[in-house]
C-alpha atoms as a PDB file:
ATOM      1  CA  UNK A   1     -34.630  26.613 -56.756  1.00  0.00           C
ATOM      2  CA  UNK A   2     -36.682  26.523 -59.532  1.00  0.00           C
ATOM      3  CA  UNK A   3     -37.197  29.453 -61.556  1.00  0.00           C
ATOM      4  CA  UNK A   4     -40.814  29.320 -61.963  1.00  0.00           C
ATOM      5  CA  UNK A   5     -43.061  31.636 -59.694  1.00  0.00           C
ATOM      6  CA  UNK A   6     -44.488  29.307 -56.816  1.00  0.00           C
ATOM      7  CA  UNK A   7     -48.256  30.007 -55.872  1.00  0.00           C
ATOM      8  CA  UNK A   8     -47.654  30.216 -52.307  1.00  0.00           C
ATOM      9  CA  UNK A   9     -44.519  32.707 -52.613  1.00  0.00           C
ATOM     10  CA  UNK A  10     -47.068  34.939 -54.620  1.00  0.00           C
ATOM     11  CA  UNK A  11     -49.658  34.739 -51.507  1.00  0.00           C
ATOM     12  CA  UNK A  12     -47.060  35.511 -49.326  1.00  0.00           C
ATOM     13  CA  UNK A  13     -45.593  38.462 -50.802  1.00  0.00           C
ATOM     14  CA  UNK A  14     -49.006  39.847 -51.327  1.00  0.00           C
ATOM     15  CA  UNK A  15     -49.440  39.837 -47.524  1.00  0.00           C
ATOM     16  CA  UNK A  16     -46.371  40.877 -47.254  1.00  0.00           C
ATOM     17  CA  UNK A  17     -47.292  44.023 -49.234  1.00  0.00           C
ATOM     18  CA  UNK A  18     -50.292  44.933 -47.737  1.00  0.00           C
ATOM     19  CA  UNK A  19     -50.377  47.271 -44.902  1.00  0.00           C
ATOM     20  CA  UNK A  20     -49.778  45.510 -41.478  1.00  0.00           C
ATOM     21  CA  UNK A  21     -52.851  45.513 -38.823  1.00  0.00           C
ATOM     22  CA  UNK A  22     -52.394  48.355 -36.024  1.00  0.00           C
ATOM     23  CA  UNK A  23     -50.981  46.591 -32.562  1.00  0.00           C
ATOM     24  CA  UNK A  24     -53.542  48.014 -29.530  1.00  0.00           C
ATOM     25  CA  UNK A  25     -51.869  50.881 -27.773  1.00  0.00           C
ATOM     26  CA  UNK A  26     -52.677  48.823 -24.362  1.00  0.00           C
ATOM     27  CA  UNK A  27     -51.067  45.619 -25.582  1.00  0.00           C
ATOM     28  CA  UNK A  28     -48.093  45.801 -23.299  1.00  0.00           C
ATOM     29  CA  UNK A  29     -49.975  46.762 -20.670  1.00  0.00           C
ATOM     30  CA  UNK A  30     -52.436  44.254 -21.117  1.00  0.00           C
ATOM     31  CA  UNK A  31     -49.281  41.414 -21.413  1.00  0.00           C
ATOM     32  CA  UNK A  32     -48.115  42.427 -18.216  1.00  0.00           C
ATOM     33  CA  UNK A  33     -51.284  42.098 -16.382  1.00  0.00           C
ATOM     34  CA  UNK A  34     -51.841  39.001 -17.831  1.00  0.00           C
ATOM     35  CA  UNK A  35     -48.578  37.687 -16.889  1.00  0.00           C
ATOM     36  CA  UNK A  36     -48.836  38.762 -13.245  1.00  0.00           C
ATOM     37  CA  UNK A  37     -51.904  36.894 -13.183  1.00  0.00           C
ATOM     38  CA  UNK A  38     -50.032  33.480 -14.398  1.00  0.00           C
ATOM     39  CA  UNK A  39     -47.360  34.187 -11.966  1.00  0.00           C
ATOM     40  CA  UNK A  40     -49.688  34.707  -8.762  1.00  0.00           C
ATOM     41  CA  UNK A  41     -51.720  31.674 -10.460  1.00  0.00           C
ATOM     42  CA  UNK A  42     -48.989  29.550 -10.430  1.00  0.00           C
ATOM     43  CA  UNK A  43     -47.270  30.528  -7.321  1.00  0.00           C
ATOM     44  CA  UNK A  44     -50.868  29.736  -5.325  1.00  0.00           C
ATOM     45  CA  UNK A  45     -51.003  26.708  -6.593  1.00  0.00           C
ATOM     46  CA  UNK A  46     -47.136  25.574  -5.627  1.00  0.00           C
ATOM     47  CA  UNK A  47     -48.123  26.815  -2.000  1.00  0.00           C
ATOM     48  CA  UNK A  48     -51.393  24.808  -2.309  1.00  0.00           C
ATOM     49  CA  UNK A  49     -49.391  21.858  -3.044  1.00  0.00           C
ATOM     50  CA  UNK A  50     -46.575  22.421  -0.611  1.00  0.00           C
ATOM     51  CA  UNK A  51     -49.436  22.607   2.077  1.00  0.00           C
ATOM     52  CA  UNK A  52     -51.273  19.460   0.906  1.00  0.00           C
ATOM     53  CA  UNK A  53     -47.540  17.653   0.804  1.00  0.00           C
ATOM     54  CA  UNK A  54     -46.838  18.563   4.804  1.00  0.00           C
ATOM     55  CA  UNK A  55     -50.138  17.896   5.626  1.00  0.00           C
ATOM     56  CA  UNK A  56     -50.029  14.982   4.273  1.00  0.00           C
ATOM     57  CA  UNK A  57     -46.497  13.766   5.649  1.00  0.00           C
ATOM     58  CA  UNK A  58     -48.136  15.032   9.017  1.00  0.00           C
ATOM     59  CA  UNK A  59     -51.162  12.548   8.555  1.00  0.00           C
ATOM     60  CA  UNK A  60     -48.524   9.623   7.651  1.00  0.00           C
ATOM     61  CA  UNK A  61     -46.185  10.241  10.760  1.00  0.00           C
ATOM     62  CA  UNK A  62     -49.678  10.504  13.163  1.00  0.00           C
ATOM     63  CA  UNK A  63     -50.730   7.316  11.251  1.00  0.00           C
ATOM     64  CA  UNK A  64     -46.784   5.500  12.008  1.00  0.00           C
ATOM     65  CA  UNK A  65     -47.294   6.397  15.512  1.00  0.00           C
ATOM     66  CA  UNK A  66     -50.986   5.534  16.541  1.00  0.00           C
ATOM     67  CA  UNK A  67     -50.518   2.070  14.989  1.00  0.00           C
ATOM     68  CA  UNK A  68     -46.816   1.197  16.458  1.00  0.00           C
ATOM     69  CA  UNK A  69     -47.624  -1.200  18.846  1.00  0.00           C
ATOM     70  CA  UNK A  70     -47.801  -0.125  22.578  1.00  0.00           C
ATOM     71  CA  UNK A  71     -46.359  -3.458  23.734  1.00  0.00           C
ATOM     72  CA  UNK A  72     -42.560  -4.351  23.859  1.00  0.00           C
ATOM     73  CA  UNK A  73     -41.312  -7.245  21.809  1.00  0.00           C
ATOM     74  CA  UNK A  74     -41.582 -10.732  23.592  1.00  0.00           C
ATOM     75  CA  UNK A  75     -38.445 -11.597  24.875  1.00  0.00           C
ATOM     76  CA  UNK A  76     -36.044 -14.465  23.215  1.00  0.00           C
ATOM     77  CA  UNK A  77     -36.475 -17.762  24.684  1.00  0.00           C
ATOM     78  CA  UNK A  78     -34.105 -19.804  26.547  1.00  0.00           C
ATOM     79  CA  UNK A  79     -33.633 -22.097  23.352  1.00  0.00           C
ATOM     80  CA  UNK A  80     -32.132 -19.067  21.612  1.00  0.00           C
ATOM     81  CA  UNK A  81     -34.729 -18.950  18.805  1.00  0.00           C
ATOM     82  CA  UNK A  82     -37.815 -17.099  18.061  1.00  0.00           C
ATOM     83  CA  UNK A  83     -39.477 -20.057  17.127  1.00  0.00           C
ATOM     84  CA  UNK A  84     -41.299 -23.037  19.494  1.00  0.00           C
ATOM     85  CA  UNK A  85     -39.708 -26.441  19.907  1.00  0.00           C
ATOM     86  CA  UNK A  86     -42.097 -28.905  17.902  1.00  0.00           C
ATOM     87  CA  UNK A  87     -40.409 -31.602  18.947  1.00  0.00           C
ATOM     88  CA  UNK A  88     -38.903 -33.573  21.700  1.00  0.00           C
ATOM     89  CA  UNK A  89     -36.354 -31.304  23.880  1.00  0.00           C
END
């Protein structure tokens, strides 16, 4: 390091040497309120979103039923294929 004085280590240690601001005597308090807040934020909206998810896997399965079709498959003809003859048997 260089020997000569630096301008910004001189601005530092002259806020460094000034008295330090006084913290809020409710500041902890205040923290934890906040942070109960962000936790009961938070675990309303994973519910909210675990709700939507079911609901909407509930929606997809009523959706997979009311369209399967009510019919049964046709049967396999005689010629053993699912296909028609287009030709001459």
């Amino acid at each position: 390091m260089s020997p000569l004085r630096n301008r910004r280590d001189d601005e530092v240690r002259r806020l460094l040497d000034t008295p330090h601001p006084a913290v809020p005597v409710d500041l902890a308090t205040r923290a934890v309120l906040r942070g109960r807040r962000i936790v009961r934020r938070r675990r309303i909206e994973h519910t909210v979103l675990w709700v939507l998810l079911a609901a909407a896997a509930v929606a997809g399965i009523v959706l997979a039923v009311l369209a399967w079709p009510d019919h049964p498959a046709p049967d396999v003809p005689a010629t053993g294929t699912w296909w028609p003859q287009t030709g001459p048997n």
